[in-house]
N, C-alpha and C. Protein backbone atom coordinates (compact mmCIF):
# COMPACT_ATOMS: atom_id res chain seq x y z
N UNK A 1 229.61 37.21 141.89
CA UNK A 1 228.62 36.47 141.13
C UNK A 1 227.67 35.75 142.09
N UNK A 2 226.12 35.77 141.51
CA UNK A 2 225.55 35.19 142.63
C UNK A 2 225.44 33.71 141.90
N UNK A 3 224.90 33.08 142.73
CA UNK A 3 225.11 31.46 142.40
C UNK A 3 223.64 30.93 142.38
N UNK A 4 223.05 29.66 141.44
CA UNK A 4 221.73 29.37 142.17
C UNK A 4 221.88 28.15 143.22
N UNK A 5 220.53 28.73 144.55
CA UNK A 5 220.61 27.53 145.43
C UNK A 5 220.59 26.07 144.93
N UNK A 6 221.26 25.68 145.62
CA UNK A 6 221.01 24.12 145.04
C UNK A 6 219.74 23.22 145.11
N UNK A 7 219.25 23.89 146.37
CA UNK A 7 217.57 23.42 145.86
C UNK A 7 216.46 24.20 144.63
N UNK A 8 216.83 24.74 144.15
CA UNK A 8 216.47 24.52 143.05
C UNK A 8 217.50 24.61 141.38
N UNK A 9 218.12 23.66 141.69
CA UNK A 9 219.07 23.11 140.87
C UNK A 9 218.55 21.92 139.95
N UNK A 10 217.58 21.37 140.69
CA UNK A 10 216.70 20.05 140.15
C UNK A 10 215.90 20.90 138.79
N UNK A 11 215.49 21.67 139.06
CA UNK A 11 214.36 22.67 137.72
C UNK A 11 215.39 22.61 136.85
N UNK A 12 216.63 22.75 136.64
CA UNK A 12 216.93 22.97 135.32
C UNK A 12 217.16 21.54 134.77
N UNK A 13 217.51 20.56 135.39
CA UNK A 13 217.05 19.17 134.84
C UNK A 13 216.42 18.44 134.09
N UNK A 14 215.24 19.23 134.54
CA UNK A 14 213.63 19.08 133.96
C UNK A 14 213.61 19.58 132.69
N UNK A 15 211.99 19.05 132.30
CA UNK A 15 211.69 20.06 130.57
C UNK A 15 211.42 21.55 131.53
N UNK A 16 211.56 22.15 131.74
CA UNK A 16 211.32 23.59 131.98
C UNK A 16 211.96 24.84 131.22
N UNK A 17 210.66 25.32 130.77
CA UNK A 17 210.81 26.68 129.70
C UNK A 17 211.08 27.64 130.52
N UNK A 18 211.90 28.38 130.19
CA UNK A 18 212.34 29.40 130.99
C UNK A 18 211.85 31.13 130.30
N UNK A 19 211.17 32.15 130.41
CA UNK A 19 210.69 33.41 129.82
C UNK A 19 211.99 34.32 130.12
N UNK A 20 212.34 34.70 128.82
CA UNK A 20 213.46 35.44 128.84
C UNK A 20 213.04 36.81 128.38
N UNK A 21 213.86 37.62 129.02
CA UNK A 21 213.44 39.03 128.64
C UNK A 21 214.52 39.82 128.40
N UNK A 22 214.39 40.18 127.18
CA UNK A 22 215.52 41.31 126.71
C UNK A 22 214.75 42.64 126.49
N UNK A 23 215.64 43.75 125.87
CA UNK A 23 215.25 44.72 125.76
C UNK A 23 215.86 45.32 124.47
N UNK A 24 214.74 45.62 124.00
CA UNK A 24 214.72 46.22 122.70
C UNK A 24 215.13 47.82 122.36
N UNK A 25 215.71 48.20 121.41
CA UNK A 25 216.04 49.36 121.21
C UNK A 25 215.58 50.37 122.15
N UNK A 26 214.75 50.51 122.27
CA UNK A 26 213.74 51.78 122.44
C UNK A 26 213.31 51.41 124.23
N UNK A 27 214.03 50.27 124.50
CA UNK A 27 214.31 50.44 126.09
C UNK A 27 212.85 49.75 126.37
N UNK A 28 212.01 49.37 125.52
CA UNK A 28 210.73 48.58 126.06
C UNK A 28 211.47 46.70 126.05
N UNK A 29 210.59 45.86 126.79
CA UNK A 29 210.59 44.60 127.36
C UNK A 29 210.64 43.41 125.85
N UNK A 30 211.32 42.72 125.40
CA UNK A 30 210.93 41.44 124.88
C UNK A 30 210.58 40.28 125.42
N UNK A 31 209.70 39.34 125.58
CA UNK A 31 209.85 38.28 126.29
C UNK A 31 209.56 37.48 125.54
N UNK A 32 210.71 36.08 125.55
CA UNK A 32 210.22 34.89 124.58
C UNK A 32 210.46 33.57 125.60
N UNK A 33 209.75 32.95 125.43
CA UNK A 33 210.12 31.30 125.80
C UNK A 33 211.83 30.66 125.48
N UNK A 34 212.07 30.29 126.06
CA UNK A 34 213.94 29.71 125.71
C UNK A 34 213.65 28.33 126.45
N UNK A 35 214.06 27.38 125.60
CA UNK A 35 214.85 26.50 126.58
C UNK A 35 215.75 26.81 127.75
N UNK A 36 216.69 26.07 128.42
CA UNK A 36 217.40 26.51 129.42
C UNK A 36 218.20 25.11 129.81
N UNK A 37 219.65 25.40 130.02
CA UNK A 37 220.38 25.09 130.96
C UNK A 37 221.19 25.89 131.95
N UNK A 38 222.18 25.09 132.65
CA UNK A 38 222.74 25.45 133.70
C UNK A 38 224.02 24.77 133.47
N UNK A 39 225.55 25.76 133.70
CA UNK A 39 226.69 24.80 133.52
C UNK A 39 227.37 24.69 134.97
N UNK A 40 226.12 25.40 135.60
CA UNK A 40 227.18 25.32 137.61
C UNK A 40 227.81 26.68 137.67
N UNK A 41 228.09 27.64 136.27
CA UNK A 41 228.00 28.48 136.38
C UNK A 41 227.66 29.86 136.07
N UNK A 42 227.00 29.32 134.85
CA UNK A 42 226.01 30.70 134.05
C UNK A 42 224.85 30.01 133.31
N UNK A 43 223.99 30.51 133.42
CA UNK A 43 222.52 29.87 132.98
C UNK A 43 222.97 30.17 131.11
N UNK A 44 223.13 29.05 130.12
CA UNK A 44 222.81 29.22 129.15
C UNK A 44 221.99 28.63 128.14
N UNK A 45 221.43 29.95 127.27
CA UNK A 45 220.40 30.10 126.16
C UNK A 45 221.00 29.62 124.86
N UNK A 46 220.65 29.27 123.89
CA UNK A 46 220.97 28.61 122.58
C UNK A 46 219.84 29.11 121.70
N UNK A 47 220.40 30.37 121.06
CA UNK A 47 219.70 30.68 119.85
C UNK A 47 219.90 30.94 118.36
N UNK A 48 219.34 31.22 117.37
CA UNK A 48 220.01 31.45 116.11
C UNK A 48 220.16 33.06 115.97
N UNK A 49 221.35 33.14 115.26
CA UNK A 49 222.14 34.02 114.89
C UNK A 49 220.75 35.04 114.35
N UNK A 50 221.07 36.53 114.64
CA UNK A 50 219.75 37.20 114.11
C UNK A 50 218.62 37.37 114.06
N UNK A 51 217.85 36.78 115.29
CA UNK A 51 216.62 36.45 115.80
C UNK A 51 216.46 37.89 116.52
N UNK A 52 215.26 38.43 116.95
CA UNK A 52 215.38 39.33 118.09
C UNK A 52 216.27 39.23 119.18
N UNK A 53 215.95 38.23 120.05
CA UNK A 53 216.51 38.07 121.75
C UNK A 53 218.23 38.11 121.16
N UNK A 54 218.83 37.49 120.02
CA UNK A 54 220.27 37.53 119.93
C UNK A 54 220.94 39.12 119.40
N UNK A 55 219.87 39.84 118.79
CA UNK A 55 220.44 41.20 118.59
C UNK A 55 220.27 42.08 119.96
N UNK A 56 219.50 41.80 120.15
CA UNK A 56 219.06 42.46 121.60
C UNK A 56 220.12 42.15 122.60
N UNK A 57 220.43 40.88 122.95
CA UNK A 57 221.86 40.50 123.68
C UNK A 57 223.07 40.97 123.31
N UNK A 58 222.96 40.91 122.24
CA UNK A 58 224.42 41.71 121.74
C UNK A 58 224.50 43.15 121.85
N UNK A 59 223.54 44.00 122.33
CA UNK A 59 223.63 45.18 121.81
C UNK A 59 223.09 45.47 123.74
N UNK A 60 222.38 44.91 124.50
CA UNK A 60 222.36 45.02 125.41
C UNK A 60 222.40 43.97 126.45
N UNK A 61 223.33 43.95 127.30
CA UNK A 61 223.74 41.95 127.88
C UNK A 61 222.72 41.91 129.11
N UNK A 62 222.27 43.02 129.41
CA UNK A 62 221.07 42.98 130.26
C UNK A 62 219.58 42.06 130.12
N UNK A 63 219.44 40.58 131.26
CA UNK A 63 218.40 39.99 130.79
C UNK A 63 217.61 39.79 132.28
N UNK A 64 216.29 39.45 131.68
CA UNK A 64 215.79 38.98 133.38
C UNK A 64 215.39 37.55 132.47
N UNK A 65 215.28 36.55 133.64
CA UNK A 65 214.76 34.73 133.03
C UNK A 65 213.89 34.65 134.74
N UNK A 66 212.71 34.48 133.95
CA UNK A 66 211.60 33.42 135.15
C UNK A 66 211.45 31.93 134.59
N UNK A 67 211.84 31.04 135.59
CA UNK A 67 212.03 29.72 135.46
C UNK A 67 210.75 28.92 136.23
N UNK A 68 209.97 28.24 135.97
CA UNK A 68 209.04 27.71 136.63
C UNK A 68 209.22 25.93 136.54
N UNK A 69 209.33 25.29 137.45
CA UNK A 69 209.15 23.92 138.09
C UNK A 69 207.91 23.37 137.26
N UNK A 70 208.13 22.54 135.96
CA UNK A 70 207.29 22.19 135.19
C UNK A 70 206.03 20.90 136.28
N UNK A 71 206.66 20.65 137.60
CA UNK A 71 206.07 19.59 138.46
C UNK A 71 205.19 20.42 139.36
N UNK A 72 205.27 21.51 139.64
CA UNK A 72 205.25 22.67 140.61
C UNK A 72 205.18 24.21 140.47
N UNK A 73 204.34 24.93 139.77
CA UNK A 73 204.56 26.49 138.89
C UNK A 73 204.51 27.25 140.14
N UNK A 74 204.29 26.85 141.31
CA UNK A 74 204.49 28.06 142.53
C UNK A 74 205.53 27.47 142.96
N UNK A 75 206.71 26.79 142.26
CA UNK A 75 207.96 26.92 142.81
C UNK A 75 208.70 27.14 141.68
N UNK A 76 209.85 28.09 141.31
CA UNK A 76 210.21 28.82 140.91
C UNK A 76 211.22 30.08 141.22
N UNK A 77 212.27 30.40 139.67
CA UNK A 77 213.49 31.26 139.92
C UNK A 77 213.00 32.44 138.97
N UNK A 78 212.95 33.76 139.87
CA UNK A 78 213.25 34.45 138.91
C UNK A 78 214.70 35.55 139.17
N UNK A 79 215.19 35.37 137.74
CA UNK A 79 217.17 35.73 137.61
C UNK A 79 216.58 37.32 137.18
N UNK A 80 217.87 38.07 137.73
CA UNK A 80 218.19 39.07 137.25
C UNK A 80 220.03 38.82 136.59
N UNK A 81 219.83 38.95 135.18
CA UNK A 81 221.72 38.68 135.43
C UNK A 81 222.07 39.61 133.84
N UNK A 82 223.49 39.26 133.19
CA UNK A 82 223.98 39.88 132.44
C UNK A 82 225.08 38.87 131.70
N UNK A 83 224.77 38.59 130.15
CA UNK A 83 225.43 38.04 129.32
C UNK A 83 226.97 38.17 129.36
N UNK A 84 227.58 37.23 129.49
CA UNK A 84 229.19 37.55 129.87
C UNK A 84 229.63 36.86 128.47
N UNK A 85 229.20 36.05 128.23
CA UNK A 85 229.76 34.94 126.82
C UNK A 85 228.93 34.82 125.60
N UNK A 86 229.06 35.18 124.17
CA UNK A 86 228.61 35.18 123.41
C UNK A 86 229.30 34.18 122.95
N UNK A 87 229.00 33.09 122.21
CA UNK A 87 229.86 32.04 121.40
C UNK A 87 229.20 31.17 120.15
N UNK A 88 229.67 30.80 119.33
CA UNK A 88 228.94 29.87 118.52
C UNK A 88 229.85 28.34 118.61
N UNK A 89 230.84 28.48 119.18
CA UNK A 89 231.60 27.85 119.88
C UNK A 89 230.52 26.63 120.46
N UNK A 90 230.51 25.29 120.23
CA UNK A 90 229.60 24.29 121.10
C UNK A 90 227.90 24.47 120.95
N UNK A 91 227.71 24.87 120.30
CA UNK A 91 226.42 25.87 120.30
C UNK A 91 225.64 24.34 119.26
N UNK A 92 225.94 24.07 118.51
CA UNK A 92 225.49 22.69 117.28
C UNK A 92 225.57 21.84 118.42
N UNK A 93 226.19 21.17 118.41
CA UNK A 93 226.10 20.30 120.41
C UNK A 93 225.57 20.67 121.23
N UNK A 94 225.12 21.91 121.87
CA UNK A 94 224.09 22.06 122.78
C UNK A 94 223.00 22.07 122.61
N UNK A 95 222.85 22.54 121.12
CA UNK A 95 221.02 22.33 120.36
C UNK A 95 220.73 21.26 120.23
N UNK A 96 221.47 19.95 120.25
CA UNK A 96 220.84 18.99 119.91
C UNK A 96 220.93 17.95 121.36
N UNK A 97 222.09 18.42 122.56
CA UNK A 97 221.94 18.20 123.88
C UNK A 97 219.95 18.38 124.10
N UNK A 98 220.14 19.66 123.80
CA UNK A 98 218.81 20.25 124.47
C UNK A 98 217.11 19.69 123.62
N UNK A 99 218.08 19.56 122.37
CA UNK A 99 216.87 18.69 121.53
C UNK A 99 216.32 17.48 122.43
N UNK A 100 217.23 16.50 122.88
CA UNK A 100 217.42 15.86 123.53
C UNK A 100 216.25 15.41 124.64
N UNK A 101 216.87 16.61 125.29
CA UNK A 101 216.22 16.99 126.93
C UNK A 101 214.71 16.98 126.59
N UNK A 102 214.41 17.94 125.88
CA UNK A 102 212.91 18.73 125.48
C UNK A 102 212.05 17.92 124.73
N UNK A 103 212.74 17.64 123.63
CA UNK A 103 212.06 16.59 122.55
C UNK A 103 212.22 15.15 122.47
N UNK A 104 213.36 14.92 123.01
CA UNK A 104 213.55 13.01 122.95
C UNK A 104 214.31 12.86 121.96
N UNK A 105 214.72 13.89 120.80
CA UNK A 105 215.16 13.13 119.69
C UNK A 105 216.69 13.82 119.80
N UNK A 106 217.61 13.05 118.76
CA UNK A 106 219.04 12.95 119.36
C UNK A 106 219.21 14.43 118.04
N UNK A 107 218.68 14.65 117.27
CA UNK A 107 219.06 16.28 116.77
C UNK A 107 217.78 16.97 116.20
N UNK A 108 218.35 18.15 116.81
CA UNK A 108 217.31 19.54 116.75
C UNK A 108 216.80 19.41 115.11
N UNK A 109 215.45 19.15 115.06
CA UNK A 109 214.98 19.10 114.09
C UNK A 109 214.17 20.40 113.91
N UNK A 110 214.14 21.60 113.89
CA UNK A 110 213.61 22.59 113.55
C UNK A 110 215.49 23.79 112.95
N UNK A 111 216.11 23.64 112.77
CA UNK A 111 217.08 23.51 111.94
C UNK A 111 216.85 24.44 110.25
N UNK A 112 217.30 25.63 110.46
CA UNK A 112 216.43 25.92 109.05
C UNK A 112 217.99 25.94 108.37
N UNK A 113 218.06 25.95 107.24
CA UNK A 113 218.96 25.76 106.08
C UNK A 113 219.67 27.26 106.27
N UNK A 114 221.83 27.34 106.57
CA UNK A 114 222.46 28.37 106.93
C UNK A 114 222.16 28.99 108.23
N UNK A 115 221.43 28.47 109.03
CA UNK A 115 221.51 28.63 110.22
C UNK A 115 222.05 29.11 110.98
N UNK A 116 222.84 29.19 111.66
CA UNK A 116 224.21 29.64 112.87
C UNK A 116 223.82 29.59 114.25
N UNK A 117 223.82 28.67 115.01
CA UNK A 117 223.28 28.64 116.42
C UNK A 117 224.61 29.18 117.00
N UNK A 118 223.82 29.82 118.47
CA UNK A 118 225.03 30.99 118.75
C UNK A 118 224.34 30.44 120.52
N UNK A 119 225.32 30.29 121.34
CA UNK A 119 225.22 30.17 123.09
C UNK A 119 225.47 31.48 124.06
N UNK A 120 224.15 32.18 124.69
CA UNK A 120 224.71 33.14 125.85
C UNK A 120 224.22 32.51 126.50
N UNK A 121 225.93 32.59 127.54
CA UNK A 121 226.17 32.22 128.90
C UNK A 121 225.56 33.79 130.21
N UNK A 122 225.00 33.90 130.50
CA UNK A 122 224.52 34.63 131.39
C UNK A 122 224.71 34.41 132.80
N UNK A 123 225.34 35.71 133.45
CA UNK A 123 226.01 35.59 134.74
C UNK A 123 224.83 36.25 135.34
N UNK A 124 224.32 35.19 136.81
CA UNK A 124 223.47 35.47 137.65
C UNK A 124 223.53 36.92 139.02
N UNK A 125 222.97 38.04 138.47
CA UNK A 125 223.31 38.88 139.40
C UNK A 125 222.10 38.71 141.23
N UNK A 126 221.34 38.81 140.47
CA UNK A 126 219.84 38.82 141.43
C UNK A 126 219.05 37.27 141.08
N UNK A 127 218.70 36.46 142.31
CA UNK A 127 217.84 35.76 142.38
C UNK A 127 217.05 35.60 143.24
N UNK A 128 215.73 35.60 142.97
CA UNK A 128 214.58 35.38 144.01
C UNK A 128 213.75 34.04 143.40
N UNK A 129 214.02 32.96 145.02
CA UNK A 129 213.34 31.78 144.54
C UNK A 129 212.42 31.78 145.28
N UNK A 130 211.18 31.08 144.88
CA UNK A 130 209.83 30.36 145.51
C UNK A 130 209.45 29.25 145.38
N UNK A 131 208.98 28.54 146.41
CA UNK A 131 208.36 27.29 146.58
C UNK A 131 209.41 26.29 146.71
């Protein structure tokens, strides 16, 4: 497993949007905006159940994430890695962790009615950092 440097360990701290890219049936690119953390040992995403990027993960664990230094955009991670953990497990607690982080407020208020927030943990294969 590759690990991220610890200098840039500070970016995931930050509000920084991270561009995630999955891949869709037909083997072409998705890319959406994600929040982002880091648990020290797999970068994880928090999404709802049935969205594109979560069928796409499930069906292929293959992702790339470019991370940009919201203080600094020519410093920056971009991951090559692969979904190891699918869970819904902690997933209501991390949306509103991350509500938190991003928005200020203590729960995720975009929340639609039957919901199911679901956490991939993604194991870092390839990283190339800048700045």
């Amino acid at each position: 497993m590759t690990t991220i440097p610890e200098k840039y360990l500070d970016i995931f701290q930050k509000k920084s949007f991270a561009q995630l890219a999955t891949l869709m049936p037909d083997g072409s690119p998705h890319v959406t905006p994600v929040w982002v953390d880091y648990d020290g040992r797999y970068i994880v995403i928090n999404t709802a159940k049935g969205r594109v990027k979560d069928r796409n993960m499930r069906r292929d664990p293959r992702v790339g994430i470019d991370l940009l230094d919201p203080d600094n955009p020519y410093r920056h991670l971009s991951i090559r890695g692969r979904v190891a953990e699918i869970t819904e497990k902690g997933a209501d607690g991390h949306i509103d962790k991350q509500a938190k982080k991003y928005l200020g407020q203590d729960h995720y208020p975009f929340r639609a009615p039957g919901e199911v927030r679901v956490l991939y943990k993604i194991e870092p294969q390839a990283i190339h950092a800048m700045g």
